[in-house]
Protein backbone atom coordinates (compact mmCIF):
# COMPACT_ATOMS: atom_id res chain seq x y z
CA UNK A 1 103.94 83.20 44.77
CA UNK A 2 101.02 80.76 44.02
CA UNK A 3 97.62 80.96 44.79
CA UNK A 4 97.74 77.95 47.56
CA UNK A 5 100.74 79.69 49.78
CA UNK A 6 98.40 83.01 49.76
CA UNK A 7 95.28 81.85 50.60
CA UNK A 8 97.59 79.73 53.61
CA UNK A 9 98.88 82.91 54.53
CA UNK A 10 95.53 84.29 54.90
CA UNK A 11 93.97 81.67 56.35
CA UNK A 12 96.82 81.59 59.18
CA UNK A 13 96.09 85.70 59.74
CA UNK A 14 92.44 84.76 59.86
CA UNK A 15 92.78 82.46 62.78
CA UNK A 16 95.30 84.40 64.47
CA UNK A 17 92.45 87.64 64.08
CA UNK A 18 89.97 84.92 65.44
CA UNK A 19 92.01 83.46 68.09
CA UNK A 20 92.48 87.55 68.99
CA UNK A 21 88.80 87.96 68.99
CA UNK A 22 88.06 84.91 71.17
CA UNK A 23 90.36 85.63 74.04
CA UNK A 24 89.51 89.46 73.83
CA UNK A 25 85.88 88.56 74.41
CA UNK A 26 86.71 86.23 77.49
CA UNK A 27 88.39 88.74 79.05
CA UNK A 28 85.77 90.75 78.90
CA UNK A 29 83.16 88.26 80.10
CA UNK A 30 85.96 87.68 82.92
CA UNK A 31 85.92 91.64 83.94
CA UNK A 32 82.09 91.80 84.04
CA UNK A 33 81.74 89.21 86.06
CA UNK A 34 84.73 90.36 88.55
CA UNK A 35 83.05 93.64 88.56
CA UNK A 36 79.67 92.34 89.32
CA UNK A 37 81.11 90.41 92.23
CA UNK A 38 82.49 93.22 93.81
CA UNK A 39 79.34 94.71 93.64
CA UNK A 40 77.28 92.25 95.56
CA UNK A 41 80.28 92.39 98.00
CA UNK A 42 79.01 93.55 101.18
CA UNK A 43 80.27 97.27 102.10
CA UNK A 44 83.26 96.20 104.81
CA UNK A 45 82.83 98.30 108.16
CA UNK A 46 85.72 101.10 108.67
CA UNK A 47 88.84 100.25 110.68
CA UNK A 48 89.42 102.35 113.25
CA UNK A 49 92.89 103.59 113.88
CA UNK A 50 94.17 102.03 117.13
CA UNK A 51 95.30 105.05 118.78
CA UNK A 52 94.32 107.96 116.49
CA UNK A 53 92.49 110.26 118.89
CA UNK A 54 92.98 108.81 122.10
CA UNK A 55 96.79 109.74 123.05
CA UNK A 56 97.74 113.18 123.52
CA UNK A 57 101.28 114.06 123.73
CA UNK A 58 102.03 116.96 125.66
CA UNK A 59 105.70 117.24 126.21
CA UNK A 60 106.64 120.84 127.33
């Protein structure tokens, strides 16, 4: 093997190791700033149940 196809072989693991990085790091930025969002959400009031508690079924 020469010295040109090695350092292209390289060079093509470098950028595939860079191209990894890249993405990796925008998906973190991406979860952060989902996170943070839901965060500042305001806390949603609890549904109540439409009929929990109110019928009582007394079959004898």
């Amino acid at each position: 093997m020469d010295l040109n196809s090695i350092m292209s072989m390289q060079l093509s693991d470098l950028q595939q190791t860079v191209q990894m990085s890249v993405l990796q790091n925008a998906m973190n930025m991406q979860t952060v700033g989902v996170i943070q969002l839901l965060d500042q959400m305001p806390e949603q009031p609890q549904a109540t149940h439409p009929f929990k508690g109110t019928i009582i079924d007394a079959q004898v």
